[in-house]
Protein backbone atom coordinates (compact mmCIF):
# COMPACT_ATOMS: atom_id res chain seq x y z
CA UNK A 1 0.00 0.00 0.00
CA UNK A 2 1.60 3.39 -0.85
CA UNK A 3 1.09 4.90 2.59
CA UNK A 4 3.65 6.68 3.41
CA UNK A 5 3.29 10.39 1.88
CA UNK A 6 -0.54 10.53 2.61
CA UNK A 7 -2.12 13.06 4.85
CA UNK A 8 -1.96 11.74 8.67
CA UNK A 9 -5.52 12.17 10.60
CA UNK A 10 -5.87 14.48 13.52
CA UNK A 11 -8.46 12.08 15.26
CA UNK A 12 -5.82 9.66 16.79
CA UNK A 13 -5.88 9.60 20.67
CA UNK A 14 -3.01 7.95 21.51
CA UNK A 15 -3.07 6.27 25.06
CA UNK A 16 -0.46 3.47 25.23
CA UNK A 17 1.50 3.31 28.75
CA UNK A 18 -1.43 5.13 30.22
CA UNK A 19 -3.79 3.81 32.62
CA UNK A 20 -7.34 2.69 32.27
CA UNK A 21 -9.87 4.58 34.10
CA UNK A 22 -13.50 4.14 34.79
CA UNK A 23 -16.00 3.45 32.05
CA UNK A 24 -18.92 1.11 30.58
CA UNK A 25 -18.36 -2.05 28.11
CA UNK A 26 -19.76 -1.93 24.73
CA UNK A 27 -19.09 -4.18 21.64
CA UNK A 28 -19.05 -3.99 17.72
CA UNK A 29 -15.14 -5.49 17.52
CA UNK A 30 -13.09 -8.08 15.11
CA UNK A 31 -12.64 -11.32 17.19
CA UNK A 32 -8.65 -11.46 18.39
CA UNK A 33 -7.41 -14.39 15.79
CA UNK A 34 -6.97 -17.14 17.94
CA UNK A 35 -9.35 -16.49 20.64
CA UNK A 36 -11.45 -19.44 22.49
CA UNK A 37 -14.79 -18.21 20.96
CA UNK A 38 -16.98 -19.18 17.72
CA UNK A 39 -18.39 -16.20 17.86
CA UNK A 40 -19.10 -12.62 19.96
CA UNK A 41 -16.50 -11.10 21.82
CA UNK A 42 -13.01 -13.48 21.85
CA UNK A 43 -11.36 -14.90 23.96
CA UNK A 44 -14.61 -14.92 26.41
CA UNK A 45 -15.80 -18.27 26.37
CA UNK A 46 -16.52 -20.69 23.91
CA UNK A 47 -19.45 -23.17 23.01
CA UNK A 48 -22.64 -22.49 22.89
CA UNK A 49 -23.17 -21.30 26.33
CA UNK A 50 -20.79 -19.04 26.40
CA UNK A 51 -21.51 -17.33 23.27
CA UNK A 52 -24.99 -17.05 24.03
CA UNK A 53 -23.84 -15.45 27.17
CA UNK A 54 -21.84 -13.18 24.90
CA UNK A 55 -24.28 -12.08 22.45
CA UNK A 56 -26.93 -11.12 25.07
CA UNK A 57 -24.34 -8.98 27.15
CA UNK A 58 -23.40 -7.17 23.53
CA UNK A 59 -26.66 -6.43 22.67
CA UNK A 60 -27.73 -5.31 25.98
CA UNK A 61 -24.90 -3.16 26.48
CA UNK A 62 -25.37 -1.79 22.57
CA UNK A 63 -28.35 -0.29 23.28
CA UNK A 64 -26.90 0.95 26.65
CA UNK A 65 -24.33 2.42 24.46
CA UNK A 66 -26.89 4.00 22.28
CA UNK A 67 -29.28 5.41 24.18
CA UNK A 68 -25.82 7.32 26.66
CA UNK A 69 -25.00 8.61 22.76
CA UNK A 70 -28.54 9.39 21.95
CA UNK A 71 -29.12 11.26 25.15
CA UNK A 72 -25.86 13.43 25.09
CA UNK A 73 -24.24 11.81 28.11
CA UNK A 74 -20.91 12.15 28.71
CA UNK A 75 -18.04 10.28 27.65
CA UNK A 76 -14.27 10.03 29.44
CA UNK A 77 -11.24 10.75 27.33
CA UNK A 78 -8.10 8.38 28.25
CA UNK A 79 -5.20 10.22 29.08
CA UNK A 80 -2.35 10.08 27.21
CA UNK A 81 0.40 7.83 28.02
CA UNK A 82 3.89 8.46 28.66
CA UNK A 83 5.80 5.29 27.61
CA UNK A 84 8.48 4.76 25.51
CA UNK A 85 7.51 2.96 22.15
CA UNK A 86 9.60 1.40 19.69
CA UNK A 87 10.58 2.33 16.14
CA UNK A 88 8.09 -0.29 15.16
CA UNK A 89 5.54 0.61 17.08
CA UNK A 90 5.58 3.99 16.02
CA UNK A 91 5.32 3.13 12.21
CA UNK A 92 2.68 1.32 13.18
CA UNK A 93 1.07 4.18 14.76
CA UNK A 94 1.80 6.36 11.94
CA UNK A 95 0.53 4.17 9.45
CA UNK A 96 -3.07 3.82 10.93
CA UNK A 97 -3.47 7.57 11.33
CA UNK A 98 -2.79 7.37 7.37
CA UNK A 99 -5.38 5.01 6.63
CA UNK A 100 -8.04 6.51 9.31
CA UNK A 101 -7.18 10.19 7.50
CA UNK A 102 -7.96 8.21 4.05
CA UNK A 103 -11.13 6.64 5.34
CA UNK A 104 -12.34 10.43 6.62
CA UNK A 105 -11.19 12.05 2.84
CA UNK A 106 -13.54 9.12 1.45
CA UNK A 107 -16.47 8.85 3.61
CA UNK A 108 -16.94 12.78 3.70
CA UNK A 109 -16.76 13.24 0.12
CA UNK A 110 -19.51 10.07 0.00
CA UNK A 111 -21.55 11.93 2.50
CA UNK A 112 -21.18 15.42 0.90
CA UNK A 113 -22.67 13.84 -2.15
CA UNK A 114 -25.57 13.33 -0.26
CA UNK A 115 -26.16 15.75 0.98
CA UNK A 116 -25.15 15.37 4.99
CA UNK A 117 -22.13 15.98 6.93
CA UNK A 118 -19.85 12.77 7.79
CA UNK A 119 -19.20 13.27 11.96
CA UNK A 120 -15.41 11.77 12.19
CA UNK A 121 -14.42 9.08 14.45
CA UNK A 122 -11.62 9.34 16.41
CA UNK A 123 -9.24 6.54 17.08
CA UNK A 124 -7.38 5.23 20.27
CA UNK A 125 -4.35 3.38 20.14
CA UNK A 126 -4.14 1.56 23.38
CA UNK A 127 -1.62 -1.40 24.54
CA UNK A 128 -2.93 -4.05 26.80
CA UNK A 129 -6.39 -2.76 28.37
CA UNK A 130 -8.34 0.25 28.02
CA UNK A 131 -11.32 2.40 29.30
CA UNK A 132 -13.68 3.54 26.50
CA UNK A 133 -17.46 5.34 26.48
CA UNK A 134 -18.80 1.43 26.38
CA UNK A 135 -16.16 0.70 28.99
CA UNK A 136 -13.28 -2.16 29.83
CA UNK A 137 -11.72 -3.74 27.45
CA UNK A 138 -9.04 -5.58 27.22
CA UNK A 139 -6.45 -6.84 24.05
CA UNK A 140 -7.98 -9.98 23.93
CA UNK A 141 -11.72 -8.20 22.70
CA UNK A 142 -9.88 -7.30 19.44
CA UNK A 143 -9.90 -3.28 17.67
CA UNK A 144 -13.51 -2.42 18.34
CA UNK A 145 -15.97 0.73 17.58
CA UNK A 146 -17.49 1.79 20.60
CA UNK A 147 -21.10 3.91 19.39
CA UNK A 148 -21.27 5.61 22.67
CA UNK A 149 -18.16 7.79 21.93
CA UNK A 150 -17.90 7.09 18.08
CA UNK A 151 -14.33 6.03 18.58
CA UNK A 152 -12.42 3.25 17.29
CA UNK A 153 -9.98 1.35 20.03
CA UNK A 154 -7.40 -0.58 18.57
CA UNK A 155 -4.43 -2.54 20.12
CA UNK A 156 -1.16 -2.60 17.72
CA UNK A 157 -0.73 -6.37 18.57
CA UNK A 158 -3.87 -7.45 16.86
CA UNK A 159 -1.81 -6.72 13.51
CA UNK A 160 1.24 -9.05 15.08
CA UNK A 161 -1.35 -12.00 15.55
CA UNK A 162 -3.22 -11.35 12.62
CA UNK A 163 0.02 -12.45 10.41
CA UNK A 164 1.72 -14.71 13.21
CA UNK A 165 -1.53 -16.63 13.94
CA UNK A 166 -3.38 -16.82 10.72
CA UNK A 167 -0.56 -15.92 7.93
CA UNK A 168 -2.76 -12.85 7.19
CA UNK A 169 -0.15 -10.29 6.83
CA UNK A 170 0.41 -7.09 5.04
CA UNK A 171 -0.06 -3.15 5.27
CA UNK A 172 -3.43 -3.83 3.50
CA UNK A 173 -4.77 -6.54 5.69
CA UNK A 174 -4.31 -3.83 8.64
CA UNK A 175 -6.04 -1.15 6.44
CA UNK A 176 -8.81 -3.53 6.43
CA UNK A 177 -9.04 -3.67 10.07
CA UNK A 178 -9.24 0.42 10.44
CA UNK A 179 -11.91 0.67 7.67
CA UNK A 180 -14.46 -2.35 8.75
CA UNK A 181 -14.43 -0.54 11.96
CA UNK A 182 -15.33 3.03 10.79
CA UNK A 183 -17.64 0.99 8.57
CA UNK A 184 -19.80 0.66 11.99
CA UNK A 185 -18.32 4.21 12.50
CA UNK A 186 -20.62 5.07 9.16
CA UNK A 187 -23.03 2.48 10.35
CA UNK A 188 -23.80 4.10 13.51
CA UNK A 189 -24.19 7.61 11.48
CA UNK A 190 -26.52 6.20 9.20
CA UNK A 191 -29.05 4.69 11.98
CA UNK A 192 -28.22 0.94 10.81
CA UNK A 193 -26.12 0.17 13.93
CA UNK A 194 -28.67 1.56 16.83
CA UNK A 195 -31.83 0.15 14.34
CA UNK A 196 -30.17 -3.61 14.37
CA UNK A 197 -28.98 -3.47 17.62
CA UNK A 198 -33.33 -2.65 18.60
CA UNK A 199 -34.74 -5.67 16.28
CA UNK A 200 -32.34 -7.86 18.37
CA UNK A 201 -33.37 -7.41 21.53
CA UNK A 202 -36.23 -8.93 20.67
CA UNK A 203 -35.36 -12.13 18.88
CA UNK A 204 -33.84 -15.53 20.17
CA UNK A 205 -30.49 -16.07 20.12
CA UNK A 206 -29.77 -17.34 16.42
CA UNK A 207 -31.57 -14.93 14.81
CA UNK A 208 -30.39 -12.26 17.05
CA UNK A 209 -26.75 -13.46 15.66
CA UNK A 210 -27.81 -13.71 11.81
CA UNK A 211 -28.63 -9.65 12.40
CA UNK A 212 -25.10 -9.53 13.77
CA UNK A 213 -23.65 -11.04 11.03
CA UNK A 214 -25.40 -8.80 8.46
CA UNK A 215 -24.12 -6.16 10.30
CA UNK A 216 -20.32 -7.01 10.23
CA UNK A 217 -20.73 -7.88 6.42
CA UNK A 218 -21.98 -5.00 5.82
CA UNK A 219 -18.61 -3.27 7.70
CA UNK A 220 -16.75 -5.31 5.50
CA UNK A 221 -18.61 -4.33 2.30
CA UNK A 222 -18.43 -0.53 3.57
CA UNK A 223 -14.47 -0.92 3.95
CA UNK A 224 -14.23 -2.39 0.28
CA UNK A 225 -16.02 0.84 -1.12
CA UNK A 226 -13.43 2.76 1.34
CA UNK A 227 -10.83 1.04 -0.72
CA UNK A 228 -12.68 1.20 -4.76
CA UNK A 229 -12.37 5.13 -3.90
CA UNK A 230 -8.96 5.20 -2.50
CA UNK A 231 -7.51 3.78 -5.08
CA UNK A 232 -10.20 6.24 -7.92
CA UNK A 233 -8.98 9.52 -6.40
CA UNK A 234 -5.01 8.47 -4.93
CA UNK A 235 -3.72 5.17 -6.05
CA UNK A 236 -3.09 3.91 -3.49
CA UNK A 237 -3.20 0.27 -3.92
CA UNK A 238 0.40 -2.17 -4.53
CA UNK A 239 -0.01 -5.45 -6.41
CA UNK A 240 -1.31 -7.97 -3.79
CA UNK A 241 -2.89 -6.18 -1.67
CA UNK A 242 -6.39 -6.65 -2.48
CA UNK A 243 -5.47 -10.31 -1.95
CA UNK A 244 -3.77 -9.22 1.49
CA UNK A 245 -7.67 -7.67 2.30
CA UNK A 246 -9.00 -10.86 1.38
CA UNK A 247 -6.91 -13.18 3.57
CA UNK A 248 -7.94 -11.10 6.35
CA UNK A 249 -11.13 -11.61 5.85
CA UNK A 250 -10.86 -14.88 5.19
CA UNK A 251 -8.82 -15.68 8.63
CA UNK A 252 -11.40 -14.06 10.70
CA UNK A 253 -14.23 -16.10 9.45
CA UNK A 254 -16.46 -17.54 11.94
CA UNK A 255 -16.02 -21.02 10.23
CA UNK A 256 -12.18 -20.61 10.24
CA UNK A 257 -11.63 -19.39 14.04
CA UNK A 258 -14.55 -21.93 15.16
CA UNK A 259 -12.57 -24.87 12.92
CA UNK A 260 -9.26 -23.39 14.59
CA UNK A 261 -10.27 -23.52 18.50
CA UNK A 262 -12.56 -26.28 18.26
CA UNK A 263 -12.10 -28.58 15.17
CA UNK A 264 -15.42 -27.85 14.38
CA UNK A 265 -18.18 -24.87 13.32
CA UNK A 266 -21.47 -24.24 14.83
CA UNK A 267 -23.39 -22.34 11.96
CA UNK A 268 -26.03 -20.73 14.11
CA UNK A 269 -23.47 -19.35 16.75
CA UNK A 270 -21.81 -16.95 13.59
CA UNK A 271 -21.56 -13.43 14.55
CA UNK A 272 -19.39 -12.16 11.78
CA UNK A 273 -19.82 -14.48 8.89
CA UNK A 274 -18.14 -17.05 6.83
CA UNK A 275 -14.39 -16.50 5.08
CA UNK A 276 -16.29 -16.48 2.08
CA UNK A 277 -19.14 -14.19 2.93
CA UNK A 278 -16.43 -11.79 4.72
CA UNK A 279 -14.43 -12.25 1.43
CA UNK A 280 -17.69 -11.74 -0.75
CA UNK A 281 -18.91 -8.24 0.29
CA UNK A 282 -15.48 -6.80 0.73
CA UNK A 283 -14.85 -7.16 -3.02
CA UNK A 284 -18.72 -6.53 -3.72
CA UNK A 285 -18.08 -2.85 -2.10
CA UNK A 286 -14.32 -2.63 -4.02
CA UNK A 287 -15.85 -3.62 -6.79
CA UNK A 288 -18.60 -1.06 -6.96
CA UNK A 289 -17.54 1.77 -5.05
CA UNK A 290 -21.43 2.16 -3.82
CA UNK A 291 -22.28 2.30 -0.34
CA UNK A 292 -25.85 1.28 -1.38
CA UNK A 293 -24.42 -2.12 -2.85
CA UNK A 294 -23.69 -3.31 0.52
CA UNK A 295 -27.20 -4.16 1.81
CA UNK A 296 -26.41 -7.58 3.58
CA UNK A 297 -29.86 -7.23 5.11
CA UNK A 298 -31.94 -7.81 1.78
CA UNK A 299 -29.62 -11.57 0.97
């Protein structure tokens, strides 16, 4: 990906080597590769039990989320951290304020054209734990985007596991990771977030997943048209990395990690969708460019 003369984003809270403070849990997160869970939140429990455990506390605490947003509560801001980081680390750093600044050129220009404002995330870089508007959370949760502050929290080691764990490396696998989660940034905008997180509240279990697997395809549909206009307007994309994308996707598939932990895949416990659906509707939103493509709920 050629990164490395773009515009860096203003919106990057950086709080490794701080401390967490007080705060609420919310959810809306990739699974950490590797994690004991099929689906919901990983490394949280696994089987069924456990991941229906999972799903009700993440819808539950959605709408907690949404309603504190909805309301105009307040939200904490970490502090910022003191510690020293490596050269590494701060590529790394530098790299995702790139890609968020990217996502913010292309999602306000797709706004503008119709007609509304795009509100921009922010993103906090945290190492090990941290406090957001939807509360704890610790590495193991994976990045996630919290609605109740409209930030993005992402640990810099989900990137190391990502390759190590799954052989899913590569600048653009990571840029995938940053724009599926301001796809629920732009979902959350839009109404679709707080609107699926109501309709599940008052289904079972399995269907109450099926919704959240719409809703992370959808993410990854809305980070593929992030990508069709990055390339239009800077050409930005290297040979193989649209294949780097799509092994991400592919290694946080529902049937992969479930096959991975447990040897075996429990359709109606998906949260986030198959490899190939994950693969599927982030090349049906490259492929288009159309935010209006990616309607996972009408398949």
């Amino acid at each position: 990906m050629r990164w490395r003369g773009g515009r860096r984003s203003g919106n990057i809270i950086d709080v490794r080597g701080s401390g967490a403070g007080p705060g609420r849990m919310g959810g809306g997160g990739f699974r950490m590769p590797g994690g004991l869970g099929g689906g919901g939140l990983p490394g949280m429990g696994g089987g069924r039990g456990g991941i229906g455990r999972i799903v009700l506390i993440v819808v539950v605490l959605l709408a907690i989320s949404y309603l504190f947003n909805e309301f105009g509560g307040e939200t904490q801001t970490p502090q910022t951290g003191d510690r020293p980081l490596t050269q590494g680390q701060d590529e790394a750093a530098d790299f995702v304020s790139v890609v968020l600044a990217d996502t913010e050129d292309v999602w306000n220009a797709l706004f503008a054209a119709d007609g509304s404002d795009y509100p921009e995330p922010q993103l906090v870089l945290f190492a090990g734990e941290v406090n957001s508007g939807c509360g704890y959370a610790d590495a193991q949760v994976g990045p996630f985007y919290c609605p109740a502050d409209r930030r993005v929290y992402l640990d810099l080691s989900f990137f190391d596991a990502l390759a190590q764990r799954h052989n899913a490396a590569g600048d653009f696998a990571q840029a995938y990771v940053v724009a599926h989660e301001i796809g629920h940034h732009v979902q959350n905008v839009k109404g679709i977030l707080p609107d699926a997180n109501r309709r599940q509240q008052a289904l079972p279990e399995a269907e109450a997943n099926e919704i959240s697997v719409q809703v992370e395809l959808q993410a990854d549909c809305f980070a593929g048209v992030w990508a069709y206009h990055a390339e239009a307007q800077r050409q930005i994309l290297e040979p193989g990395d649209i294949e780097e994308a799509l092994g991400a996707a592919s290694a946080v598939g529902d049937d992969t990690l479930q096959r991975r932990s447990q040897g075996y895949v429990v359709p109606e416990s998906f949260t986030h969708g198959t490899a190939a659906q994950r693969m599927q509707w982030f090349k049906t939103g490259f492929d288009t460019g159309d935010p209006g493509a990616c309607n996972t709920f009408g398949n």
